[in-house]
C-alpha atoms as a PDB file:
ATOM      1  CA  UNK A   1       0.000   0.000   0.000  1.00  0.00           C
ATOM      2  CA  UNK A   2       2.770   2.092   0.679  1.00  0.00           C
ATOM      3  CA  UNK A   3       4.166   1.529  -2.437  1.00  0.00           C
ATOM      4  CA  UNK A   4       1.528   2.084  -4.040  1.00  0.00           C
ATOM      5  CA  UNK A   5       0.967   5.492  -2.625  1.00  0.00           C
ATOM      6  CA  UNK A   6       4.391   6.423  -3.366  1.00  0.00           C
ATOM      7  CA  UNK A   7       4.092   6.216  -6.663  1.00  0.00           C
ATOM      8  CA  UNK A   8       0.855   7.857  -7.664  1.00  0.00           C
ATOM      9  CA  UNK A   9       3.353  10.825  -5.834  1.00  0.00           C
ATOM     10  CA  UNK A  10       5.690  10.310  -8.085  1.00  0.00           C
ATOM     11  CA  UNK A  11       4.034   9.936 -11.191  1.00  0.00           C
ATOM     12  CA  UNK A  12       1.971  13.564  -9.685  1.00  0.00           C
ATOM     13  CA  UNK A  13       4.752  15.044  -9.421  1.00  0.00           C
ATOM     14  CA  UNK A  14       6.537  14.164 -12.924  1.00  0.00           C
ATOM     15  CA  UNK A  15       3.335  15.074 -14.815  1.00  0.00           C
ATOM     16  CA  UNK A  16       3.477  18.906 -12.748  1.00  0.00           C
ATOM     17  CA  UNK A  17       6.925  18.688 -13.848  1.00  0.00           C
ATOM     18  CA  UNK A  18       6.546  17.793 -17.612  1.00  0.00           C
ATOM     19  CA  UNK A  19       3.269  20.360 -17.808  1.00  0.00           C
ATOM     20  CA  UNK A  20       5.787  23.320 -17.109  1.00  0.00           C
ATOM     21  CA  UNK A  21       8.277  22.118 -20.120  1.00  0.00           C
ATOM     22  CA  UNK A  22       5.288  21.544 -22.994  1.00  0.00           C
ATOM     23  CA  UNK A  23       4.849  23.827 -25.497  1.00  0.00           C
ATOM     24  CA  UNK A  24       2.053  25.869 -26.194  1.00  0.00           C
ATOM     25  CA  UNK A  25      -0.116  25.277 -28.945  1.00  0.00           C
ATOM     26  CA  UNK A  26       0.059  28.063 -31.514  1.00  0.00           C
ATOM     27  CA  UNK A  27      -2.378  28.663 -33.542  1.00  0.00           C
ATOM     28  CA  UNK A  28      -1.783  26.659 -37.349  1.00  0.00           C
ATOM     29  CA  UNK A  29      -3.314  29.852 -39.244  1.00  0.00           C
ATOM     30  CA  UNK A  30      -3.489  33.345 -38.334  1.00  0.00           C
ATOM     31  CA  UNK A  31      -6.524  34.962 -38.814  1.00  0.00           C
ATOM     32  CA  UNK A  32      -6.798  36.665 -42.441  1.00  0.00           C
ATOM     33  CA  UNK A  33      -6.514  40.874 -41.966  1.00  0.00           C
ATOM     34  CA  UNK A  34      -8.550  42.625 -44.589  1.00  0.00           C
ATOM     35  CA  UNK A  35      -6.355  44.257 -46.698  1.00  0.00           C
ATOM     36  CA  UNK A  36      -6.701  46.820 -49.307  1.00  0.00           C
ATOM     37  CA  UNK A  37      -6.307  44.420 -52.152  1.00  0.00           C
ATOM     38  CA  UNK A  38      -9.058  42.512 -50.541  1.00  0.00           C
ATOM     39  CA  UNK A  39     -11.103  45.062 -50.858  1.00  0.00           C
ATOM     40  CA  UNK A  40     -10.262  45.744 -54.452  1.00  0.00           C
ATOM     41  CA  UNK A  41     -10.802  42.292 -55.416  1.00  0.00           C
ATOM     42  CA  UNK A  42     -14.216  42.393 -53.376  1.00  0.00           C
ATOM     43  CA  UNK A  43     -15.193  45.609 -55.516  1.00  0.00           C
ATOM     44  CA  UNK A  44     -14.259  44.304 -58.845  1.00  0.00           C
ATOM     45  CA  UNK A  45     -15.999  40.701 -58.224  1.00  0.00           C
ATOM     46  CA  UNK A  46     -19.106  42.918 -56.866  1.00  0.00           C
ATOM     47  CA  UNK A  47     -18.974  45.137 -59.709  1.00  0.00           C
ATOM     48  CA  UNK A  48     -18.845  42.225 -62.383  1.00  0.00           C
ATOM     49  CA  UNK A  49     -15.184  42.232 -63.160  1.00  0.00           C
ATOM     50  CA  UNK A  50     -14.174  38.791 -62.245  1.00  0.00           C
ATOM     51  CA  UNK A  51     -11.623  38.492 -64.763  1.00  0.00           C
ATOM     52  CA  UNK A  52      -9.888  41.842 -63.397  1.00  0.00           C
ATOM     53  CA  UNK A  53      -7.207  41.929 -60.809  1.00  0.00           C
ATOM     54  CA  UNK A  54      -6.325  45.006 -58.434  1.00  0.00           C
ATOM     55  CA  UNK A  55      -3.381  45.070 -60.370  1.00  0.00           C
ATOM     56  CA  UNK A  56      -4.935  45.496 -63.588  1.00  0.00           C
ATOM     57  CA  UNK A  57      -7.221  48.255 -61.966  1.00  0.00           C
ATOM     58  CA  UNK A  58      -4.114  50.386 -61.042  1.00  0.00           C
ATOM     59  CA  UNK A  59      -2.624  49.861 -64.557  1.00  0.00           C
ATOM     60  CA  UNK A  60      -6.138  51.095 -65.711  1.00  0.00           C
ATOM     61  CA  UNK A  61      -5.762  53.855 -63.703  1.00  0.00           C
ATOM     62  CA  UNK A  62      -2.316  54.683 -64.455  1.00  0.00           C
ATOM     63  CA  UNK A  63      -3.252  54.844 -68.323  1.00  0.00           C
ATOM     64  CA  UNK A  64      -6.011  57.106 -68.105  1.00  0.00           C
ATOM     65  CA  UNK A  65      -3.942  59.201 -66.062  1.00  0.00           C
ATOM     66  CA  UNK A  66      -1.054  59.672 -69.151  1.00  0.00           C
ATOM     67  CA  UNK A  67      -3.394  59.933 -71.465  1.00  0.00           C
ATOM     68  CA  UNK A  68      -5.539  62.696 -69.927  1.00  0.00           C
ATOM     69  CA  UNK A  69      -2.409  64.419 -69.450  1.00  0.00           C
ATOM     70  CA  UNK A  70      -1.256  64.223 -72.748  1.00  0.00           C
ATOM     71  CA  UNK A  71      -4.388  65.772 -73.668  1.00  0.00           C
ATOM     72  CA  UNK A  72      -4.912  68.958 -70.911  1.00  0.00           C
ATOM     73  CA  UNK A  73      -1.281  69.472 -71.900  1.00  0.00           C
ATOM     74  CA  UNK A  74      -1.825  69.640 -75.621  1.00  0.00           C
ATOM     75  CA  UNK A  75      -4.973  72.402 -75.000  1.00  0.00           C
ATOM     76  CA  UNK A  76      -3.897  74.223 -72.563  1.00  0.00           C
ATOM     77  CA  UNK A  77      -0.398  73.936 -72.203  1.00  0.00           C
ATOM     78  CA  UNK A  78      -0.542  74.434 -68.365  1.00  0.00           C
ATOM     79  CA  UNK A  79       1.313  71.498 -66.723  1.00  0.00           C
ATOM     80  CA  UNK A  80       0.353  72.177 -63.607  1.00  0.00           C
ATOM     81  CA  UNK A  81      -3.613  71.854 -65.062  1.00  0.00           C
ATOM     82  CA  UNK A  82      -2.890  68.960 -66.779  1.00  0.00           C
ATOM     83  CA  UNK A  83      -1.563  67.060 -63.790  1.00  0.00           C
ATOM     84  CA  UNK A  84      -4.491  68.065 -61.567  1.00  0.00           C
ATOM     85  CA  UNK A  85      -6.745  66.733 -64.326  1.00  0.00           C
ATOM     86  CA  UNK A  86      -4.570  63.484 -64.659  1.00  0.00           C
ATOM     87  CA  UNK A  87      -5.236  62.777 -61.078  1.00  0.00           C
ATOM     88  CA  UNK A  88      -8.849  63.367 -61.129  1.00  0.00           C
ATOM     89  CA  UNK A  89      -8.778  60.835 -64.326  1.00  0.00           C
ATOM     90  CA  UNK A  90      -6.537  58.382 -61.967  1.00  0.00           C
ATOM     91  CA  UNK A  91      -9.417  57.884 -59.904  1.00  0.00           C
ATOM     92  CA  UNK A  92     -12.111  57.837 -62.563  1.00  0.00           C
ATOM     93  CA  UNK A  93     -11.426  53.915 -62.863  1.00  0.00           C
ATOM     94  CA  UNK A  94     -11.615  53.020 -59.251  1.00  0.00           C
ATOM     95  CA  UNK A  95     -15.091  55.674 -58.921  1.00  0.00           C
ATOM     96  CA  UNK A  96     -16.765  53.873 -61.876  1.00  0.00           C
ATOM     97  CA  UNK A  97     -15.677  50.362 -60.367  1.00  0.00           C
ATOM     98  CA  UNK A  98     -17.528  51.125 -56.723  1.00  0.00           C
ATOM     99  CA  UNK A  99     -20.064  52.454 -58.656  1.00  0.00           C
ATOM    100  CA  UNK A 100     -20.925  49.017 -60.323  1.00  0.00           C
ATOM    101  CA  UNK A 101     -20.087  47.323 -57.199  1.00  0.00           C
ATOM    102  CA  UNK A 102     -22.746  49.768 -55.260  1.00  0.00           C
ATOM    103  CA  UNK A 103     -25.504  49.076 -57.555  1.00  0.00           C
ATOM    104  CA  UNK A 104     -25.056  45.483 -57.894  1.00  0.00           C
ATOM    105  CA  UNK A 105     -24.957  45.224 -54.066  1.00  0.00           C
ATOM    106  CA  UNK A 106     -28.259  47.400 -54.058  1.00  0.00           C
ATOM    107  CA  UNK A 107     -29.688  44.871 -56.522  1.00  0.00           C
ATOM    108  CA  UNK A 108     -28.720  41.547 -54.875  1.00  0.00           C
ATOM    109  CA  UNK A 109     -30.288  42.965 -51.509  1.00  0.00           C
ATOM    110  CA  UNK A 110     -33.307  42.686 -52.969  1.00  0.00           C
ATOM    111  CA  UNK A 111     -33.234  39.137 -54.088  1.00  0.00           C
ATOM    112  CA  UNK A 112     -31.755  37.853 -51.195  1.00  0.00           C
ATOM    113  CA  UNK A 113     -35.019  37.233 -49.756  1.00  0.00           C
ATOM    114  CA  UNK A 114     -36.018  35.212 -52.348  1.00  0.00           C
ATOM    115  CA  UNK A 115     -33.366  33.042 -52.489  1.00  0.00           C
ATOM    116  CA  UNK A 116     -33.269  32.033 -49.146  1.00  0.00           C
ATOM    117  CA  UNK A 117     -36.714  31.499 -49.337  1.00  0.00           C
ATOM    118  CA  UNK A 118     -35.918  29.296 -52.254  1.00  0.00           C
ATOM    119  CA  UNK A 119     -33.908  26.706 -50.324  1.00  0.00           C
ATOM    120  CA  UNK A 120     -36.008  27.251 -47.195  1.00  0.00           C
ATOM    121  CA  UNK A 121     -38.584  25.410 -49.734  1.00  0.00           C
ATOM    122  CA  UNK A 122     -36.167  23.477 -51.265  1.00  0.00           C
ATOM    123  CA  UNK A 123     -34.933  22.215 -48.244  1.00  0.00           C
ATOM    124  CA  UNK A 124     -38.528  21.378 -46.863  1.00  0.00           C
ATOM    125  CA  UNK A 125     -39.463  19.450 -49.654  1.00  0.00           C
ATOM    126  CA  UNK A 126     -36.530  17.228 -48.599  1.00  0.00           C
ATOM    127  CA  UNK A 127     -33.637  18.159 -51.479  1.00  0.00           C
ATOM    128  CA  UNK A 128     -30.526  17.485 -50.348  1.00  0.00           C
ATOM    129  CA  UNK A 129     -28.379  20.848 -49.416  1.00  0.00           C
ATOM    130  CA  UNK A 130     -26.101  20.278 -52.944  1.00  0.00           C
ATOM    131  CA  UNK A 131     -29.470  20.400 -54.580  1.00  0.00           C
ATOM    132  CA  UNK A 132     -31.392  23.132 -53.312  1.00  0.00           C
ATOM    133  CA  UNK A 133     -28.157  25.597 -54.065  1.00  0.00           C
ATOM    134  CA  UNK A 134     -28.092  24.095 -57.592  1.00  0.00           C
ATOM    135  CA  UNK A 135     -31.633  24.373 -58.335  1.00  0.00           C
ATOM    136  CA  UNK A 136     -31.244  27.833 -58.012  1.00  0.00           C
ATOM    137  CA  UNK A 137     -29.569  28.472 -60.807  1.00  0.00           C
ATOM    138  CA  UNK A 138     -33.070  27.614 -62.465  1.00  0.00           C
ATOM    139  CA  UNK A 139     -35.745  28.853 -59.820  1.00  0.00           C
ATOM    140  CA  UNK A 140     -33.465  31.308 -58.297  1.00  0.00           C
ATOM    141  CA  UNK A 141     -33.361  35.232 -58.865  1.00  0.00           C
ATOM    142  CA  UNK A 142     -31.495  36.013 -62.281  1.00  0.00           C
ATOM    143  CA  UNK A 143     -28.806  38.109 -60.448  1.00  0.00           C
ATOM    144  CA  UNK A 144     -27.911  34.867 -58.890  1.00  0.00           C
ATOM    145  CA  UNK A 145     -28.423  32.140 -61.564  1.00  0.00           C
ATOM    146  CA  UNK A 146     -24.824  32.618 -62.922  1.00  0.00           C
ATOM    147  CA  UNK A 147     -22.995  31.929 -59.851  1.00  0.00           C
ATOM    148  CA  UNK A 148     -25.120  29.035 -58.880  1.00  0.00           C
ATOM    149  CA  UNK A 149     -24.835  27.515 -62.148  1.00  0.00           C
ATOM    150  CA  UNK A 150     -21.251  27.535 -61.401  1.00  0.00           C
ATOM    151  CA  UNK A 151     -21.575  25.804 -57.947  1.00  0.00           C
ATOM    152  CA  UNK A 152     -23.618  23.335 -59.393  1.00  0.00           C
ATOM    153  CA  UNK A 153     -21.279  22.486 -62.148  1.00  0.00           C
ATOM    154  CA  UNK A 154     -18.410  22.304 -59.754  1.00  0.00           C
ATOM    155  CA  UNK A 155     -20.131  19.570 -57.366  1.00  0.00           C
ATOM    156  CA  UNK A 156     -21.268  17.820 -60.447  1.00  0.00           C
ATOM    157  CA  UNK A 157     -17.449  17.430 -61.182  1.00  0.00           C
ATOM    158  CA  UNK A 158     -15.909  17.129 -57.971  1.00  0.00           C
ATOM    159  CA  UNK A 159     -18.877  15.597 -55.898  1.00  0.00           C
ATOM    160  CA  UNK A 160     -17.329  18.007 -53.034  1.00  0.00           C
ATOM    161  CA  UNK A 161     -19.490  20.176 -51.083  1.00  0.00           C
ATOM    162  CA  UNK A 162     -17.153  22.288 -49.288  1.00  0.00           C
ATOM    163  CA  UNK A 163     -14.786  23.182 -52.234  1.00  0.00           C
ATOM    164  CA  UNK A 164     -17.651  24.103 -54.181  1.00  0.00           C
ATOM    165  CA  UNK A 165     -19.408  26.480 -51.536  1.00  0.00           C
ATOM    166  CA  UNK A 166     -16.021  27.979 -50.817  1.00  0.00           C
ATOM    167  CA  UNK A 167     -15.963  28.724 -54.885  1.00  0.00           C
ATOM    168  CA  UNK A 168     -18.931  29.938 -54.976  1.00  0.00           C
ATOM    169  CA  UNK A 169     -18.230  32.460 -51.798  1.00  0.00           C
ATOM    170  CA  UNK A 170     -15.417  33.592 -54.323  1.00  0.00           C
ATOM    171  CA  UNK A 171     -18.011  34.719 -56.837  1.00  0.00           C
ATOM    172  CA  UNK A 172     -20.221  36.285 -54.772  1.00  0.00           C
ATOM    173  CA  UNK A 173     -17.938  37.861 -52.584  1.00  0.00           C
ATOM    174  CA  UNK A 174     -21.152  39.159 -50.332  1.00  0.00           C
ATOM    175  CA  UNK A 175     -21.658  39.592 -46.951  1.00  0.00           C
ATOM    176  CA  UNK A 176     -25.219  37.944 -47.055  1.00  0.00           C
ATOM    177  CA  UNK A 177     -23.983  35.098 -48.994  1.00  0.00           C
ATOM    178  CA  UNK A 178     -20.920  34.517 -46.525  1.00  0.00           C
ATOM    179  CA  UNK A 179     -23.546  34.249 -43.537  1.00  0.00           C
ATOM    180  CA  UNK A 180     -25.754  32.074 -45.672  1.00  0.00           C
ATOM    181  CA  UNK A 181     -23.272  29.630 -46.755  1.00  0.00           C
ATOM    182  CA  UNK A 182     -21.257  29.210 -43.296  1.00  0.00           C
ATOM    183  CA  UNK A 183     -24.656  28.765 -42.262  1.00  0.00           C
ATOM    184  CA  UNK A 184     -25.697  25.358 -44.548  1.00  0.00           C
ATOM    185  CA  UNK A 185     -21.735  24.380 -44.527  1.00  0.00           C
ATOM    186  CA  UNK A 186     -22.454  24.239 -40.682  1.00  0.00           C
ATOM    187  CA  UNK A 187     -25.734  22.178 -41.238  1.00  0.00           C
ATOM    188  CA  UNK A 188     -24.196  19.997 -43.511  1.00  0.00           C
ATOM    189  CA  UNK A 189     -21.190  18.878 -41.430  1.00  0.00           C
ATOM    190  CA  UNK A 190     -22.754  18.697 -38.081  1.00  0.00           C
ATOM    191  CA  UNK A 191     -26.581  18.361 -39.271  1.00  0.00           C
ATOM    192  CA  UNK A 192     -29.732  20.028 -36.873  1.00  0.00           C
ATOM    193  CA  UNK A 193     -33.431  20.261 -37.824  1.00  0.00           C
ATOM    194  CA  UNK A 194     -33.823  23.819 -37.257  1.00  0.00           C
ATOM    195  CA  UNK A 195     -31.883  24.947 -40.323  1.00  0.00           C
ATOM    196  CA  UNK A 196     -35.556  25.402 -41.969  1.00  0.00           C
ATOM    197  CA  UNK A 197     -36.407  27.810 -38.926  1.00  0.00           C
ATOM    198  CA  UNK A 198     -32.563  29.487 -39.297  1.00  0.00           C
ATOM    199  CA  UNK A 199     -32.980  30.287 -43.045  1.00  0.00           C
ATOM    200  CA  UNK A 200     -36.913  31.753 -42.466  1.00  0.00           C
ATOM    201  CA  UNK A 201     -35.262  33.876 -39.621  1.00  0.00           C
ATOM    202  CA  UNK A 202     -32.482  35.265 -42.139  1.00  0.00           C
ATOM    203  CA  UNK A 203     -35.221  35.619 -44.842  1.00  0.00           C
ATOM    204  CA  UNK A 204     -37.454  38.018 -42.334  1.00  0.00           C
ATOM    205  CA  UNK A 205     -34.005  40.203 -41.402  1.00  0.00           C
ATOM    206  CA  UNK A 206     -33.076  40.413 -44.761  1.00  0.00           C
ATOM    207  CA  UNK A 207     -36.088  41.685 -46.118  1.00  0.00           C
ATOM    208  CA  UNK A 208     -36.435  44.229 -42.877  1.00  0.00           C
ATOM    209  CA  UNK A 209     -32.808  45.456 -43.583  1.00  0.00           C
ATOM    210  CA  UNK A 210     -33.250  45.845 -47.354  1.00  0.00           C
ATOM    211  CA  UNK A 211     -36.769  47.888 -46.610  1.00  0.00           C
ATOM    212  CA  UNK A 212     -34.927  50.325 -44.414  1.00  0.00           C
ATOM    213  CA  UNK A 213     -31.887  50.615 -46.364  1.00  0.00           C
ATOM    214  CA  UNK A 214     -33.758  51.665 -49.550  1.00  0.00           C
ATOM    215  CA  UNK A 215     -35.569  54.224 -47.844  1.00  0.00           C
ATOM    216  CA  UNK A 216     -32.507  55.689 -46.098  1.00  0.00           C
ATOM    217  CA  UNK A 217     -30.861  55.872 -49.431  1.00  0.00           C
ATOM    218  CA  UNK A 218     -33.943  57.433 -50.801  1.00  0.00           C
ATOM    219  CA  UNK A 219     -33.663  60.198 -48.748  1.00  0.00           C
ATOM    220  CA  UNK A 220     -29.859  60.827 -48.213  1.00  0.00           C
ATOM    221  CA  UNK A 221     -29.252  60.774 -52.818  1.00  0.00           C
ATOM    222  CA  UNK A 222     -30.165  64.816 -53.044  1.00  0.00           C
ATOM    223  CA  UNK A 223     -27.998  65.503 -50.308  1.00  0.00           C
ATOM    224  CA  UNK A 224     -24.969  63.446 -51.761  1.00  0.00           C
ATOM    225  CA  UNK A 225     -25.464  64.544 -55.079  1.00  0.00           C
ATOM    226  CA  UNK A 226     -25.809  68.371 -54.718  1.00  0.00           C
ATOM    227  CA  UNK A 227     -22.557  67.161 -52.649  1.00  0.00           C
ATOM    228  CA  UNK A 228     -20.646  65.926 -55.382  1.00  0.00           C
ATOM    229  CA  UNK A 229     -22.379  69.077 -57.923  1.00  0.00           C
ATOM    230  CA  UNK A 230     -20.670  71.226 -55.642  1.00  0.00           C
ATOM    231  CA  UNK A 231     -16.967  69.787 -55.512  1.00  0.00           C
ATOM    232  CA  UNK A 232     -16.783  69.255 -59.717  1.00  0.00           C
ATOM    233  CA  UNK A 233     -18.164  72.279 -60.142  1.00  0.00           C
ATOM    234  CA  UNK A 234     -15.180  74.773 -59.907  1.00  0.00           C
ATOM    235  CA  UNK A 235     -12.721  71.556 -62.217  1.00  0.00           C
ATOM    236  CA  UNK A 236     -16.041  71.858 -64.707  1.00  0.00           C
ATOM    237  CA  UNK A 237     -14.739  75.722 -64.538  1.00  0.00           C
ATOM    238  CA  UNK A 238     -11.738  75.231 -65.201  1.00  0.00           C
ATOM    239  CA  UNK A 239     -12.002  72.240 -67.955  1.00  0.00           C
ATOM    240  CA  UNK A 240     -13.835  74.993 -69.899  1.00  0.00           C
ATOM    241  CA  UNK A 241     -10.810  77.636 -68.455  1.00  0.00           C
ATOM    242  CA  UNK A 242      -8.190  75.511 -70.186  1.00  0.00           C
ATOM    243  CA  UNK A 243      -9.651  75.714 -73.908  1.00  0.00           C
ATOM    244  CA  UNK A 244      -8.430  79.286 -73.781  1.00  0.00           C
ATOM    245  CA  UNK A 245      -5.085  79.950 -73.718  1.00  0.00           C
ATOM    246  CA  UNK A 246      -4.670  83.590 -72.416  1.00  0.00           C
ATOM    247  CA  UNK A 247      -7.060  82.556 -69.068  1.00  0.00           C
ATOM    248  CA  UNK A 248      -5.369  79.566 -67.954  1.00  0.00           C
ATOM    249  CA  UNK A 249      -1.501  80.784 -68.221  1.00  0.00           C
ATOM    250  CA  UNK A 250      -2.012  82.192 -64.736  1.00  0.00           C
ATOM    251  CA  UNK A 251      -2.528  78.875 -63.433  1.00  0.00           C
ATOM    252  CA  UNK A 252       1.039  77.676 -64.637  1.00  0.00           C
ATOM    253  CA  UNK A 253       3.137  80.045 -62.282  1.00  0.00           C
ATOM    254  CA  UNK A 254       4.074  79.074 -58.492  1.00  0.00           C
ATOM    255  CA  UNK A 255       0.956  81.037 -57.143  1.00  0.00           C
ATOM    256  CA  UNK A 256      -1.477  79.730 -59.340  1.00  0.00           C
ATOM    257  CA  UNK A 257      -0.049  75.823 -58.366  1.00  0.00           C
ATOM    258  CA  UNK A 258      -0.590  77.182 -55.026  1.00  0.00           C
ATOM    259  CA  UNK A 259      -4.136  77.964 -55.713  1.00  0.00           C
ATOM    260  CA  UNK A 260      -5.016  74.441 -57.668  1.00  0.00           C
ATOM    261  CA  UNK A 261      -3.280  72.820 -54.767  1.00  0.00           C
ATOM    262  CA  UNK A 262      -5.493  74.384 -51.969  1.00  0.00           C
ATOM    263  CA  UNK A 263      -8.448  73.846 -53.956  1.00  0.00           C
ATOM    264  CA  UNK A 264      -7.656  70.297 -54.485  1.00  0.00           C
ATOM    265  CA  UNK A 265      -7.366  69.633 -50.653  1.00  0.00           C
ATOM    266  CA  UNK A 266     -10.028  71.779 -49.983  1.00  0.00           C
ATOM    267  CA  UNK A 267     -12.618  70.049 -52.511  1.00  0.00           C
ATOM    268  CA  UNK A 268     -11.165  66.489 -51.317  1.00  0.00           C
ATOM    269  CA  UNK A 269     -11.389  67.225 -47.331  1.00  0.00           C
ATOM    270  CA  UNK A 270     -14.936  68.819 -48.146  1.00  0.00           C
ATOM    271  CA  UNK A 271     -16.258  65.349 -50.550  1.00  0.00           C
ATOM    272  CA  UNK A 272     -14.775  63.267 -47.594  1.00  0.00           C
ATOM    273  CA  UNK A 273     -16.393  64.766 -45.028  1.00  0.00           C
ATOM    274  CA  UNK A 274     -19.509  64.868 -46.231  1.00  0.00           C
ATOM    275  CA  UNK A 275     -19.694  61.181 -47.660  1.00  0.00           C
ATOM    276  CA  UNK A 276     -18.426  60.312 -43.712  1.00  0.00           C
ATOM    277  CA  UNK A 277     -21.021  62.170 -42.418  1.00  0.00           C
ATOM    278  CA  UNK A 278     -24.126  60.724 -44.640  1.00  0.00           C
ATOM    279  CA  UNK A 279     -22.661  57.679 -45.429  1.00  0.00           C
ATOM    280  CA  UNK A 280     -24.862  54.383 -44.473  1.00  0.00           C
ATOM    281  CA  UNK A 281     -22.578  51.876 -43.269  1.00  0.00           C
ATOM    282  CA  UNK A 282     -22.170  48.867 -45.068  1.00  0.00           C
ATOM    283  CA  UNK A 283     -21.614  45.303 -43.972  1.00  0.00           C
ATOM    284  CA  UNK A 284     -18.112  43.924 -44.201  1.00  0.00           C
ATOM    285  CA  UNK A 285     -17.061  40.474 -44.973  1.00  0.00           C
ATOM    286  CA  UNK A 286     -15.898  38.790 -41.913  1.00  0.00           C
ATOM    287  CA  UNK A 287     -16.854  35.257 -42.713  1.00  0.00           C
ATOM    288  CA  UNK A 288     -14.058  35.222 -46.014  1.00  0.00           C
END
């Protein structure tokens, strides 16, 4: 007996021992920062440029830039004109991409609903989760059919489930669809009955979300477009400046650089502002 006391001690005592000397376990992947060529890729898959890389964007932007130089330059032949225009034109490419990306998001909140209400059936009439996804790329809104067609064509190929919703996350690249398909990838791999309540749930929200959104937007439009009236008006000025020669010479000495570059800050600090101020805040992916 006393043997046998003395060595549950020991063993005690060797496992405190060993506990202090063990390594901590370190996480095998750090979680994924969202960077500004995540975002860029986000804007460009929103806005329906797959295909298109950030890189390709900035080389987009980059071109415009020269050429819109080249051309200020060779009607006016104020430099310092032609590279405030070339910078406006720099961000012309980037503008017209969130501007795709805006009104695509604004269109896919709107079908949302449906979709979701789509498998919710689906799902009911006991399809399997592959198959209620797929079948929307018949039944489904026509904003979505294209990137479910693709999901189903992948797990027709691969059989895999999780590969194939991870692909189709890829397309989306949506907030909504990131909470929707962690949602059945969690349903899938660890199963529960209440995924029929869960999806009627996120139906209900989304529909409540999109109706207050819309008429937020509705109201706050005037405002941001007298807003942006007001900062390209005095460059409209000054377009029209540059097509005479004798006007716009005063711009190309050290005051008149001065003046474009106050105005410049000015008229970005002002835009800024005021899109902080009245700007609705939009949902961020943080299920990538």
């Amino acid at each position: 007996m006393g043997l046998l006391v003395g060595l549950s001690a020991g063993v005690g005592l060797f496992l405190i021992w060993w506990s202090c000397w063990v390594p901590e376990e370190t996480p095998t992947e750090a979680p994924r920062r969202e960077t500004l060529r995540h975002r860029l890729k986000d804007e460009l898959t929103q806005a329906g440029f797959e295909q298109t890389g950030p890189g390709s964007l900035i080389a987009g932007s980059l071109m415009a830039a020269a050429l819109t130089w080249l051309v200020i330059f060779a009607l006016s032949g104020a430099l310092a004109v032609a590279v405030s225009f070339a910078l406006i034109a720099a961000y012309a490419p980037l503008a017209f991409v969130r501007f795709r990306a805006r009104k695509r998001r604004r269109a896919l909140r709107e079908v949302w609903p449906d979709a979701v209400d789509n498998i919710t059936s689906a799902v009911r009439a006991g399809m399997a989760l592959p198959e209620a996804l797929a079948q929307l790329s018949i039944r489904g809104p026509v904003e979505l059919r294209p990137a479910f067609a693709s999901f189903a064509e992948d797990y027709r190929a691969t059989g895999r489930f999780a590969p194939s919703l991870d692909a189709l996350k890829e397309r989306l690249s949506d907030p909504v669809a990131d909470r929707l398909i962690e949602a059945l990838r969690l349903a899938r791999e660890v199963g529960g009955s209440d995924l029929g309540g869960l999806l009627r749930t996120l139906s209900s929200f989304l529909r409540e979300d999109a109706r207050t959104r819309a008429e937020l937007e509705t109201r706050q439009t005037w405002t941001v477009n007298a807003a942006r009236l007001s900062v390209a008006a005095p460059w409209i000025v000054l377009a029209i400046l540059a097509t005479r020669g004798g006007a716009i010479d005063a711009y190309d000495t050290r005051v008149g650089v001065l003046v474009l570059m106050g105005g410049a800050a000015i008229c970005l600090a002002a835009y800024r502002l005021m899109m902080r101020i009245g700007r609705l805040p939009e949902e961020r992916r943080v299920l990538r």
